[in-house]
Protein backbone atom coordinates (compact mmCIF):
# COMPACT_ATOMS: atom_id res chain seq x y z
CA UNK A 1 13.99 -33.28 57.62
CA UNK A 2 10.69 -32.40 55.97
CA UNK A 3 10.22 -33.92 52.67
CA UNK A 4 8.70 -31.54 49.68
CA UNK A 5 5.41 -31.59 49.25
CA UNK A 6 4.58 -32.40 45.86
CA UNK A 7 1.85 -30.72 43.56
CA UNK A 8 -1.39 -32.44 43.36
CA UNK A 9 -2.78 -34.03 40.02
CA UNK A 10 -5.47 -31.35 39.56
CA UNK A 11 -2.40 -28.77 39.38
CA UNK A 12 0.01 -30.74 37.58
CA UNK A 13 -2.78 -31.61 34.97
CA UNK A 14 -3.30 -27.55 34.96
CA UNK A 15 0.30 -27.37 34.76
CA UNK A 16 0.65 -29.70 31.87
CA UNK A 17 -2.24 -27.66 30.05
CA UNK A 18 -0.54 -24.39 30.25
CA UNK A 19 2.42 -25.76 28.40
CA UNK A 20 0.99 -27.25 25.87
CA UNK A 21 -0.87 -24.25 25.14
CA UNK A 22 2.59 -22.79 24.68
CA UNK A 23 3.64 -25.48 22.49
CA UNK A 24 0.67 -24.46 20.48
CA UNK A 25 0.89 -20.94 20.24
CA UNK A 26 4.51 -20.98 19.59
CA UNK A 27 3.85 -23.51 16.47
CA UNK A 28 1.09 -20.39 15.56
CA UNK A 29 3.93 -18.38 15.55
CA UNK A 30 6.24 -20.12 13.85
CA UNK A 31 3.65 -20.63 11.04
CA UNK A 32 2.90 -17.13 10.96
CA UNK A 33 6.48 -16.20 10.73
CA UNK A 34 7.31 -18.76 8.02
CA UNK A 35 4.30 -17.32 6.26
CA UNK A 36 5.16 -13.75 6.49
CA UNK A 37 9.34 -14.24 5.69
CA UNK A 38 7.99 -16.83 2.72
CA UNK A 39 10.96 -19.28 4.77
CA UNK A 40 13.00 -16.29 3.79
CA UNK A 41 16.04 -15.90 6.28
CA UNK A 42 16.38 -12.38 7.09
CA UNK A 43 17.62 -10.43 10.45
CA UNK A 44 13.96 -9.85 11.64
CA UNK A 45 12.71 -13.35 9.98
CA UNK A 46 15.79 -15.14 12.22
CA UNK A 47 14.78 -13.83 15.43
CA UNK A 48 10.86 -14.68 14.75
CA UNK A 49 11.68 -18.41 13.85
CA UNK A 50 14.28 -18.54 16.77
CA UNK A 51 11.88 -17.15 19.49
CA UNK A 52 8.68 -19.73 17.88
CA UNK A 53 11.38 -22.69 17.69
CA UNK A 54 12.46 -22.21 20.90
CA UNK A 55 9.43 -21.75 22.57
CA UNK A 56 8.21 -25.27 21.11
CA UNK A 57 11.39 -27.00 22.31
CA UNK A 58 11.51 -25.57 25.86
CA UNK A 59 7.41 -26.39 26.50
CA UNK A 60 7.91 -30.08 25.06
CA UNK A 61 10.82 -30.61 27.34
CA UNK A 62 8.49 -29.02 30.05
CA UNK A 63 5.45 -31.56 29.94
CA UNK A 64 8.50 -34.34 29.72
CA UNK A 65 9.21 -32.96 33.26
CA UNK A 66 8.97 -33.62 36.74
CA UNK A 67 5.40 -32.40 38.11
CA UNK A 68 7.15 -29.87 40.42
CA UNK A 69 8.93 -28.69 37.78
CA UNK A 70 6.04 -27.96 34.88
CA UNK A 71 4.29 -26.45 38.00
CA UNK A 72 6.72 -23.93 38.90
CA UNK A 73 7.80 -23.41 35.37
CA UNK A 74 4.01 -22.44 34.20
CA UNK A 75 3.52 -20.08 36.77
CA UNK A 76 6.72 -18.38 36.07
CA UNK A 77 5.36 -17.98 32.34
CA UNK A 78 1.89 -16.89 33.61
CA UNK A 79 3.87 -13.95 35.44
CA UNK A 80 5.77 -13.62 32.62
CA UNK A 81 3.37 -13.18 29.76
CA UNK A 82 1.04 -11.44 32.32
CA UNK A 83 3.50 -8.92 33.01
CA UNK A 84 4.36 -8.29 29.01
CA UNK A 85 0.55 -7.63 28.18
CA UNK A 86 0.07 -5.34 31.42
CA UNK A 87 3.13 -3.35 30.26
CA UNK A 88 1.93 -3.51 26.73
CA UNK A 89 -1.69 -2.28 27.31
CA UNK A 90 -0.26 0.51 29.91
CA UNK A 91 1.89 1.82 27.15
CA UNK A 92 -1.32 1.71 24.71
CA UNK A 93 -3.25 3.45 27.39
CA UNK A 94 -0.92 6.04 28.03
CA UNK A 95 -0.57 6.17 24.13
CA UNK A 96 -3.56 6.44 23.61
CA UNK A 97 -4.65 9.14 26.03
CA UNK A 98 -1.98 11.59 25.38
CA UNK A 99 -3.16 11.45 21.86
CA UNK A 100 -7.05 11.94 22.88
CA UNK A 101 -5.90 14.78 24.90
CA UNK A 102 -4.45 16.55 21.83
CA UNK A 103 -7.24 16.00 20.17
CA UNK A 104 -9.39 17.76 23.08
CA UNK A 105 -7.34 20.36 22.66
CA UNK A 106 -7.39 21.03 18.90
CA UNK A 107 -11.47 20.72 19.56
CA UNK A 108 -10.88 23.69 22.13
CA UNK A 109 -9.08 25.51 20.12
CA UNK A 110 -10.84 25.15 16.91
CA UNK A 111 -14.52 24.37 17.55
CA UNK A 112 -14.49 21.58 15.20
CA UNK A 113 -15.24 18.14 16.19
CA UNK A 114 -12.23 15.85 15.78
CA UNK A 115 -12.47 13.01 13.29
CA UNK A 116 -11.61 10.12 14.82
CA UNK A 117 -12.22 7.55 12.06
CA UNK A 118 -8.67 5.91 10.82
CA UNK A 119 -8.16 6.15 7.51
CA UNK A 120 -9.45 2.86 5.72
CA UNK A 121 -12.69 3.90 7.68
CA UNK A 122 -12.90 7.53 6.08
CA UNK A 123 -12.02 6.46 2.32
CA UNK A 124 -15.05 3.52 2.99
CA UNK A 125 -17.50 5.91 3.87
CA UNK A 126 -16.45 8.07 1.25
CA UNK A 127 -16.96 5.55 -1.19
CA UNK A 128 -20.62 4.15 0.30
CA UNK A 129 -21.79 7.54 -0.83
CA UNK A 130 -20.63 7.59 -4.04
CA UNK A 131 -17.19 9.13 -3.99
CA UNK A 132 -14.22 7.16 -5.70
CA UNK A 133 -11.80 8.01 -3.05
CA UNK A 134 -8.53 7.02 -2.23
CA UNK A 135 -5.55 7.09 0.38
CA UNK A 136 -3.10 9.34 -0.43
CA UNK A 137 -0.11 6.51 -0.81
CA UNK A 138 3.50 7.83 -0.85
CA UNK A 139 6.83 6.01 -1.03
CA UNK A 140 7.46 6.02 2.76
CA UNK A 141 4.38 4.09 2.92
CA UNK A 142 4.59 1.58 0.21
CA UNK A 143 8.38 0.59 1.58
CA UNK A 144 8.05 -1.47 3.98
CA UNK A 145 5.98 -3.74 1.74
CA UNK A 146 8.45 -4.54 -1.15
CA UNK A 147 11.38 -6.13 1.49
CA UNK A 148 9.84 -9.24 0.84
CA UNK A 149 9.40 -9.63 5.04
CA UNK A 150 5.63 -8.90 4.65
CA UNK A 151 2.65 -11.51 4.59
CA UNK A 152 1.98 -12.12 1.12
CA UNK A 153 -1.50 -10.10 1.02
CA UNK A 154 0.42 -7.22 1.89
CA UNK A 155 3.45 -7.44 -0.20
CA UNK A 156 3.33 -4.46 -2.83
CA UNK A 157 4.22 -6.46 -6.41
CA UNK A 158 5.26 -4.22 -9.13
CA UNK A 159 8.03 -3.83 -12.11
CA UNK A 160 8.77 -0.04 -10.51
CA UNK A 161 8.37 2.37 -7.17
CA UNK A 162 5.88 4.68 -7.11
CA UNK A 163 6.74 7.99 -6.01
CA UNK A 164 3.31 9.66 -6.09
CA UNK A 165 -0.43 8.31 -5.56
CA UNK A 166 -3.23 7.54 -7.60
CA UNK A 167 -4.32 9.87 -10.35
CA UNK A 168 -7.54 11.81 -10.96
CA UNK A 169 -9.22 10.84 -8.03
CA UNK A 170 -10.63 12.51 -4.59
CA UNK A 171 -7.80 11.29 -2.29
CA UNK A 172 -7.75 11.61 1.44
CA UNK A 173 -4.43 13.10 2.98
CA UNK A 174 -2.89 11.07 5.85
CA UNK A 175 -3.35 13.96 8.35
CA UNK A 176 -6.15 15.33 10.91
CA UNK A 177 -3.83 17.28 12.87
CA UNK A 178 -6.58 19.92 12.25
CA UNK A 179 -9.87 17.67 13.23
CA UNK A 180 -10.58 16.66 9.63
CA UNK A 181 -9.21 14.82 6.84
CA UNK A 182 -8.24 17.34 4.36
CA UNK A 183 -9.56 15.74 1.03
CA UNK A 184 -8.29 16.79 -2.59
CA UNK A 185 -8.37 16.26 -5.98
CA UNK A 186 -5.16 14.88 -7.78
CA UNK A 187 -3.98 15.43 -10.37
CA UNK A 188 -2.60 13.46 -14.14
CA UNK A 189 0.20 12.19 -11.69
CA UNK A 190 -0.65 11.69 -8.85
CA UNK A 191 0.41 15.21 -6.99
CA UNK A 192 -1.47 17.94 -5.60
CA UNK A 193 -1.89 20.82 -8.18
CA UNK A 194 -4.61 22.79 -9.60
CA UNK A 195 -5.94 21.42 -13.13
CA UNK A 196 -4.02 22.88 -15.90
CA UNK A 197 -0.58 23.05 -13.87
CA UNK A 198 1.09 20.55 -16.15
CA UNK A 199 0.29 22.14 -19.29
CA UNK A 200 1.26 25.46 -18.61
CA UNK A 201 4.66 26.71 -19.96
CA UNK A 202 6.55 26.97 -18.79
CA UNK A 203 6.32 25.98 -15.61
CA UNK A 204 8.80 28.35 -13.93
CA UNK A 205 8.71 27.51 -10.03
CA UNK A 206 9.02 23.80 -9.19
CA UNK A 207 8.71 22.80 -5.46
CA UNK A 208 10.80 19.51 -4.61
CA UNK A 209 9.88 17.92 -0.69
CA UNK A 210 7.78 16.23 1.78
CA UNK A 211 4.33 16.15 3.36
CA UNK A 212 5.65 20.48 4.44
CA UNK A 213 5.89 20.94 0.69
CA UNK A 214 2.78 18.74 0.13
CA UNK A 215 0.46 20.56 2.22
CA UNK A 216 -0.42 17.92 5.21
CA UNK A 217 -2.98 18.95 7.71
CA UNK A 218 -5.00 21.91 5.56
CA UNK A 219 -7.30 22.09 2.67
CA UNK A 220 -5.13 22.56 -0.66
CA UNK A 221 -5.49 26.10 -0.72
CA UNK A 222 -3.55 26.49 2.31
CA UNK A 223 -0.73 25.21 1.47
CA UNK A 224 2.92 26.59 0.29
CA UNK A 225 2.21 26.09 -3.42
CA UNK A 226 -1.03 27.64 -3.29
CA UNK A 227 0.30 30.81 -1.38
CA UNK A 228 3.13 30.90 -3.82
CA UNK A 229 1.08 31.18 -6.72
CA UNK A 230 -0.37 34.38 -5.46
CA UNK A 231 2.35 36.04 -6.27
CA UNK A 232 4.05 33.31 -9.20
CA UNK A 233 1.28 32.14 -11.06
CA UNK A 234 3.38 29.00 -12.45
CA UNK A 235 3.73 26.75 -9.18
CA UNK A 236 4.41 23.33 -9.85
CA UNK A 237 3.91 21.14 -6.37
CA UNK A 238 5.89 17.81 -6.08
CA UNK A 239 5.43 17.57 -2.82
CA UNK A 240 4.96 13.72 -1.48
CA UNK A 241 4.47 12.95 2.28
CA UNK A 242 7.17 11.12 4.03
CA UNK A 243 9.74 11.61 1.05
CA UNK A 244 13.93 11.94 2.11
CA UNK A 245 16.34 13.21 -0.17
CA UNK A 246 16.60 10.09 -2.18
CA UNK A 247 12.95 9.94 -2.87
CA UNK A 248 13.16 13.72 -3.81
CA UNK A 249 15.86 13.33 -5.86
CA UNK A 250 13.66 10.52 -7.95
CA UNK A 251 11.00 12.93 -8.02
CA UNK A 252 13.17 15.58 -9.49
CA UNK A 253 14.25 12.88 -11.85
CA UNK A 254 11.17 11.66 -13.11
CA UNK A 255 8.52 14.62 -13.05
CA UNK A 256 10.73 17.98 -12.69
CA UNK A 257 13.58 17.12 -15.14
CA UNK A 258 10.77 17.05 -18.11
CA UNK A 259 9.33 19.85 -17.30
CA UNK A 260 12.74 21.67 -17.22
CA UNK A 261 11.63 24.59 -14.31
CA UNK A 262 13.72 27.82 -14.63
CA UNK A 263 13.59 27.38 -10.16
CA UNK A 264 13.23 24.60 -8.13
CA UNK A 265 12.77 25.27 -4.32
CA UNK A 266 14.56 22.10 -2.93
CA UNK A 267 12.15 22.00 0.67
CA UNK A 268 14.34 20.90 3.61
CA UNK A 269 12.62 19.41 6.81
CA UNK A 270 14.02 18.99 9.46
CA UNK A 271 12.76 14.58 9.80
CA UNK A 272 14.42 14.41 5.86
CA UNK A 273 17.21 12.62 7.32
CA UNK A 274 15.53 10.00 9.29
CA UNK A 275 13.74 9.41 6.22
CA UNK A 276 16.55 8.91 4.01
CA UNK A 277 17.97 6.08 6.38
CA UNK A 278 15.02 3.62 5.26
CA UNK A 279 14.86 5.24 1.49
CA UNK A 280 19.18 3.44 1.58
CA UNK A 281 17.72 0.23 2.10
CA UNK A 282 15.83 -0.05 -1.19
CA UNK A 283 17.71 -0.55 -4.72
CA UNK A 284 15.29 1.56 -6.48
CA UNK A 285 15.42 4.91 -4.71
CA UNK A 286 19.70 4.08 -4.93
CA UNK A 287 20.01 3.84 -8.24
CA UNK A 288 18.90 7.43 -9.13
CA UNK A 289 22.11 8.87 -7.59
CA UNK A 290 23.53 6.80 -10.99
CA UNK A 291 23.11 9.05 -14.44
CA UNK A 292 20.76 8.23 -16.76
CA UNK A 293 18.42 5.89 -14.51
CA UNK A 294 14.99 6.50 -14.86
CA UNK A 295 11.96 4.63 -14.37
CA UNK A 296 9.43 6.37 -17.03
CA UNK A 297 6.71 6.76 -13.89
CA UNK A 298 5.39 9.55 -16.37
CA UNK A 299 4.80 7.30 -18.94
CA UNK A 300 3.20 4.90 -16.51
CA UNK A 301 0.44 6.31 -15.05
CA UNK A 302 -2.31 4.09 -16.02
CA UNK A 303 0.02 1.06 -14.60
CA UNK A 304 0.78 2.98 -11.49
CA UNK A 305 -3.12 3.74 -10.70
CA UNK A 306 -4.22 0.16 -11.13
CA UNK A 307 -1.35 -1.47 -9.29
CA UNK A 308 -1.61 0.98 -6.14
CA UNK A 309 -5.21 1.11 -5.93
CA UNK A 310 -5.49 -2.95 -5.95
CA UNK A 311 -2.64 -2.91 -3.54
CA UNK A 312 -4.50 -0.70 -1.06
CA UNK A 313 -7.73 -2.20 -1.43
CA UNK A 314 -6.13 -5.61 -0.21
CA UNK A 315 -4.89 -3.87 2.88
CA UNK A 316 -8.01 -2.49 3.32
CA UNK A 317 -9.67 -6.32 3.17
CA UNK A 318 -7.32 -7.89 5.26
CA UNK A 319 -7.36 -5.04 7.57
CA UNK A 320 -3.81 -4.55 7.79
CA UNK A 321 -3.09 -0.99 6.94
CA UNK A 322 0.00 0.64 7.67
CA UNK A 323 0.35 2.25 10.90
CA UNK A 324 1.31 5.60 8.79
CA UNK A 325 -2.46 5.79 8.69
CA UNK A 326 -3.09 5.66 12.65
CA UNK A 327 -4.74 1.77 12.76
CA UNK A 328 -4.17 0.01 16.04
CA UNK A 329 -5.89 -3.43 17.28
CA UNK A 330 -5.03 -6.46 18.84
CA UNK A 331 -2.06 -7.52 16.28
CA UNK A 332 -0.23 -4.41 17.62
CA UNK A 333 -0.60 -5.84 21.06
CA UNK A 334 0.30 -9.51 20.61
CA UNK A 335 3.42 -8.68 19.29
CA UNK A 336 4.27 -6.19 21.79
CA UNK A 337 4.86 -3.00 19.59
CA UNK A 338 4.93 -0.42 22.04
CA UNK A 339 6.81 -2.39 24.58
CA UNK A 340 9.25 -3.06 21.82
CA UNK A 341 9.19 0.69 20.52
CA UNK A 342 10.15 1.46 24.07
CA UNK A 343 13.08 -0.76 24.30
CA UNK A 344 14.91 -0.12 21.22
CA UNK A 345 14.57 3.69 21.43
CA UNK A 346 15.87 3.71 25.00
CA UNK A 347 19.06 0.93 23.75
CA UNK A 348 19.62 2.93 20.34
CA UNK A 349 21.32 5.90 21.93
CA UNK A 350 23.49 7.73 18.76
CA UNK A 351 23.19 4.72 16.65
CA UNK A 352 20.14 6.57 15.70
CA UNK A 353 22.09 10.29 14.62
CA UNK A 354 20.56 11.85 11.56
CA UNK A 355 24.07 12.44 11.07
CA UNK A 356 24.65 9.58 9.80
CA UNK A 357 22.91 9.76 6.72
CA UNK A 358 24.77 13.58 6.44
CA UNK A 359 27.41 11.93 3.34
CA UNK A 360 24.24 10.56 1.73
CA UNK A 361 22.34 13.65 1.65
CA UNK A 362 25.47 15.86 0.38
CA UNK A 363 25.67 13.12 -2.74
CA UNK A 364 22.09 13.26 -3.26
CA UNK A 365 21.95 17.39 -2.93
CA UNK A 366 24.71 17.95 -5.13
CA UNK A 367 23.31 15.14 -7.35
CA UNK A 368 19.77 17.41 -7.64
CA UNK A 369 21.80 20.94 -7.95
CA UNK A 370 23.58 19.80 -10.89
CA UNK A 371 21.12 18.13 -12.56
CA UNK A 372 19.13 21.42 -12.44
CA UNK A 373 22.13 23.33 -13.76
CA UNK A 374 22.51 20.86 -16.30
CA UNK A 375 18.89 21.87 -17.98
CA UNK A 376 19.67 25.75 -17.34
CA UNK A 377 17.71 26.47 -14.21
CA UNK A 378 18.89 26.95 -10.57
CA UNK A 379 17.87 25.24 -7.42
CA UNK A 380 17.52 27.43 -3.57
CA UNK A 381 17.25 25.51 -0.35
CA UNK A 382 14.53 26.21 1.57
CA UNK A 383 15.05 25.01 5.49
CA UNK A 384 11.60 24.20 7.17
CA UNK A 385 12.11 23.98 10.94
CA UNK A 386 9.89 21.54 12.83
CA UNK A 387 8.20 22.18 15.84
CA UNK A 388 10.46 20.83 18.27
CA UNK A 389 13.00 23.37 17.24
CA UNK A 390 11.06 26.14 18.80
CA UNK A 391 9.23 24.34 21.59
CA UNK A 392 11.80 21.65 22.66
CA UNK A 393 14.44 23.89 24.43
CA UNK A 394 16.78 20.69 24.92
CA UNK A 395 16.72 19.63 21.43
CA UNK A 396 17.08 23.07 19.83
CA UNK A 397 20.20 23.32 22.29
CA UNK A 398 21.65 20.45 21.34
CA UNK A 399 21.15 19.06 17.46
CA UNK A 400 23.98 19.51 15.44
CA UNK A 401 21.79 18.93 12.22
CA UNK A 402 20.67 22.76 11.04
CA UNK A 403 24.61 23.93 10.65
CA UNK A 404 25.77 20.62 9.00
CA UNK A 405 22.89 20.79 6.88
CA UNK A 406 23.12 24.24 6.30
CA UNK A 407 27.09 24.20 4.99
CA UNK A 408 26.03 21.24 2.76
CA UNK A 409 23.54 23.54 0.86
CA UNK A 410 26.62 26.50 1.05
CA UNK A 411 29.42 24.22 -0.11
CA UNK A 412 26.79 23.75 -3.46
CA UNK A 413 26.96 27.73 -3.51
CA UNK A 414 23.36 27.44 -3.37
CA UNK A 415 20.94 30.38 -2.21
CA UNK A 416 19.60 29.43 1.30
CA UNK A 417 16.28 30.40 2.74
CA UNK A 418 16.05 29.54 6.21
CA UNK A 419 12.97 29.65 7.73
CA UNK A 420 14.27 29.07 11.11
CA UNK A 421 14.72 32.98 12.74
CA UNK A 422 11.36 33.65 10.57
CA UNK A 423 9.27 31.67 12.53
CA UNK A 424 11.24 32.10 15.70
CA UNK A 425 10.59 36.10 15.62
CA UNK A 426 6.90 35.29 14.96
CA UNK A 427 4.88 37.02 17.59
CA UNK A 428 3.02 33.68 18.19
CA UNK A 429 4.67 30.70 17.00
CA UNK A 430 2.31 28.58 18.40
CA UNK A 431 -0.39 29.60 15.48
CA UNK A 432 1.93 28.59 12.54
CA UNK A 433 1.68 24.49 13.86
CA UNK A 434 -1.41 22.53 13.88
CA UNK A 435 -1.29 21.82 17.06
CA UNK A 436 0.28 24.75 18.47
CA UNK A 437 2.07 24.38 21.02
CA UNK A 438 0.70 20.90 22.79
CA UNK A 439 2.82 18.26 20.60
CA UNK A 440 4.67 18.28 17.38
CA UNK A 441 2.63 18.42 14.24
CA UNK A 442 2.38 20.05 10.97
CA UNK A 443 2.42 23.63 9.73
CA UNK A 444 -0.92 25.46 10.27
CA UNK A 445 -2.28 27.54 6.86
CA UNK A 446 -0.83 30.68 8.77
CA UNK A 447 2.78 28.47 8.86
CA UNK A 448 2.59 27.75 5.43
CA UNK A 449 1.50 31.20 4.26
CA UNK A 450 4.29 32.66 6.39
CA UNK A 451 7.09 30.16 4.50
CA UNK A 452 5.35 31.24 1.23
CA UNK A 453 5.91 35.14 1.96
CA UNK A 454 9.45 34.77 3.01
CA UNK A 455 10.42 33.04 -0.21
CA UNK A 456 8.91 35.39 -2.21
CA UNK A 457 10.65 38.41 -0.53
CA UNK A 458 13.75 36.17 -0.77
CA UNK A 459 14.18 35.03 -3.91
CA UNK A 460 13.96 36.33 -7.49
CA UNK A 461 11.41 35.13 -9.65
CA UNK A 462 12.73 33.57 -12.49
CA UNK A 463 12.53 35.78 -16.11
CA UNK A 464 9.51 35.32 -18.02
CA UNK A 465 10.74 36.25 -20.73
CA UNK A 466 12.55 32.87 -21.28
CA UNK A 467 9.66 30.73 -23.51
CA UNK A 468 10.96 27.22 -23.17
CA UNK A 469 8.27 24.13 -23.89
CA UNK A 470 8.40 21.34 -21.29
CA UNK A 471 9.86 18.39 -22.66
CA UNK A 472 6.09 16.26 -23.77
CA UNK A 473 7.17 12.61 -22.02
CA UNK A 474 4.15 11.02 -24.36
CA UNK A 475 5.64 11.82 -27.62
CA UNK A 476 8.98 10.08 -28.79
CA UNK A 477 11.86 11.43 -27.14
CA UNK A 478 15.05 11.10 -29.47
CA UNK A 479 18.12 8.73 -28.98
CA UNK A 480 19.96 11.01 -27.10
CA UNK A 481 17.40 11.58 -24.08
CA UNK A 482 15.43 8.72 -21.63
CA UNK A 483 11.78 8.74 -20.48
CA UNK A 484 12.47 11.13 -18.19
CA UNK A 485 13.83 13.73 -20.35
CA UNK A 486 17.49 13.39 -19.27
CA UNK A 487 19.87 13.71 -22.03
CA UNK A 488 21.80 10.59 -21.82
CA UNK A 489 25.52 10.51 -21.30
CA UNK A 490 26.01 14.10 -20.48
CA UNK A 491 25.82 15.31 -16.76
């Protein structure tokens, strides 16, 4: 019988090398992690600290080991981590090049020259000549960075949420589904509206929703506020990127309820849902389903600019901007994102319904209908389909969300606009997304014009000849009502 031949010293002493370059990357990450958790013990901090720990352990025990051992052990973790990063950098690749090819095609199709600059490289530029601009930040951005589970340079620290950006100040939207970065002015509060919208009144038409309602992907006169005030002059745009219904519902609370709209046009879209799962997880945005809470972000704005601009600009230094706003680099790939993106979406299955946020959504619907009541006006739901609903035949089939949706805004007895056979009936649906038919994007200004004119045919304009002054947030308010307006006590 042949003994085993055993590995020479020039490979065991490579051997021996490779492990204790494990040892030290997985003390790295384990320093990393207990810097980012702040030694916090969270789900996601556990599995970090476990997967560092353990890594230390098993390549200490390896250089303790036989030579034939370490040997076959390091080239099993050369395969190992060699096969990760290929998989990693295919699924960047791919990616990556399915997202150049849209943006080929939106070059066909428009003639402009895509912008490929990320955002933190736009607002720079913008600033190097002069301009005091901004990123427009929004609540689904800022919430990931108040868990606590970020690195400390990225935490956001503040006394309140904001649920709008920066005020006064050219502000970049987080959107080039159209080649360019549409750029706008906001306004006292942070929203999109034309100077003088706040002081008109009344305001009669208030529009409660997401980035639809904001506007994303064309200049602000394209969007459904704008279009709307052709025919209403009084248009009154809280639209913030990104927002579910609990973040609406705060909105409502804090900037509509003031202002005390005869209509408010509650915006539906269709990714509200998935939104609203991560908008449970933070205390804040809960708390407005109780009566009476309010934050006073009205009364706040000076605190809110300062905070979120500082906030920003130390993302911007330490380069770690949200992925909201399209940054990728070699972080992304160490810690296998897309590999890991793949994985849990294929092992998620129905855990992931929308449905399951349905209860939540009722509450925080019937929450925002009779708080609009309560001041005297009335609220219609307006149902924004997205773009898979006309060009994903398999989805469209299939969801279950549009009719459970739908009855939640009838059992409210609410008037319902649904957009849905509108834009299916359009001669070319293709023109009313930004990026047509190729991949799911945003309206086009010819989507958003088309959801303005079927709300105006719908529904009635409220009467002008009701004169009631918006309740001034600035001046003192009375015992009997909080900084946002709300009478206190009384539903």
């Amino acid at each position: 019988m042949i003994a085993p031949r055993l590995p020479g010293p020039a490979l065991t002493r490579v051997a021996t090398a490779i492990c204790l370059l494990g040892t030290a990357a997985s003390v790295v990450l384990l320093a990393l992690a207990l810097y980012r958790f702040r030694f916090g013990l969270s789900h996601g901090a556990l599995w970090w600290y476990v997967i560092s720990v353990s890594g230390i352990v098993i390549t200490l025990l390896l250089v303790r080991s036989s030579a034939t051992t370490r040997v076959m052990a390091s080239v099993i973790g050369v395969i190992v981590v060699a096969t990760l990063l290929g998989l990693e950098l295919g699924l960047e690749f791919i990616e990556r090049s399915k997202f150049v090819r849209m943006q080929e095609a939106v070059e066909r199709q428009t003639g402009v020259p895509f912008d490929r600059r990320s955002i933190r490289q736009v607002v720079g530029d913008l600033r190097l000549q002069g301009t005091p601009a901004v990123a427009s930040v929004v609540p689904k951005v800022i919430l990931p960075y108040t868990d606590g589970q970020t690195s400390p340079e990225s935490e956001f620290r503040a006394a309140f949420l904001p649920l709008a950006g920066v005020s006064r100040r050219p502000t970049v939207q987080l959107c080039a589904e159209g080649g360019r970065y549409p750029i706008y002015q906001s306004d006292e509060y942070g929203f999109l509206n034309p100077p003088g919208t706040w002081t008109r009144s009344p305001n009669l038409v208030t529009l409660i929703g997401d980035s639809f309602t904001h506007g994303y992907c064309v200049p602000s006169d394209s969007n459904v506020a704008a279009y709307l005030r052709l025919t209403w002059p009084h248009v009154l745009s809280l639209g913030t990127g990104g927002s579910g219904s609990l973040a609406e519902l705060a909105t409502l609370t804090e900037y509509a309820a003031p202002m005390a709209p005869r209509l408010v046009l509650w915006m539906y879209s269709e990714n509200d849902l998935a939104d609203l799962a991560l908008e449970q997880k933070n205390v804040t945005l809960r708390s407005y389903m109780e009566k009476g809470f309010c934050q006073g972000l009205r009364l706040r704005q000076t605190e809110i600019d300062s905070t979120v601009s500082g906030w920003v600009d130390r993302l911007y230094a330490a380069r770690a901007e949200p992925p909201l706003w399209g940054t990728y680099g070699w972080r992304r790939t160490v810690v296998l994102a897309a590999l890991r993106t793949l994985l849990f979406a294929g092992n998620s299955g129905r855990a992931a319904n929308p449905l399951d946020q349905l209860p939540m959504f009722k509450g925080t619907l019937r929450e925002a209908n009779e708080r609009v009541s309560a001041w005297g006006g009335r609220m219609v739901f307006v149902f924004l389909p997205a773009w898979e609903r006309l060009f994903d035949a398999e989805i469209a089939r299939d969801d279950l969300t549009r009719p459970a949706v739908l009855d939640a805004a009838r059992g409210l007895d609410m008037q319902i606009v649904d957009l849905t056979p509108v834009f299916s009936a359009h001669a070319n649906p293709a023109a009313l997304y930004s990026r047509g038919s190729s991949s799911p994007g945003h309206y086009s200004a010819q989507g958003y014009s088309l959801v303005a004119r079927t709300i105006a045919s719908a529904v009635s304009p409220p009467a002008t000849s009701v004169q009631r002054a918006p309740v001034d947030t600035h001046i003192a308010l009375g015992p009997d009502r909080n900084a946002c307006g709300t009478v206190v006590g009384k539903r």
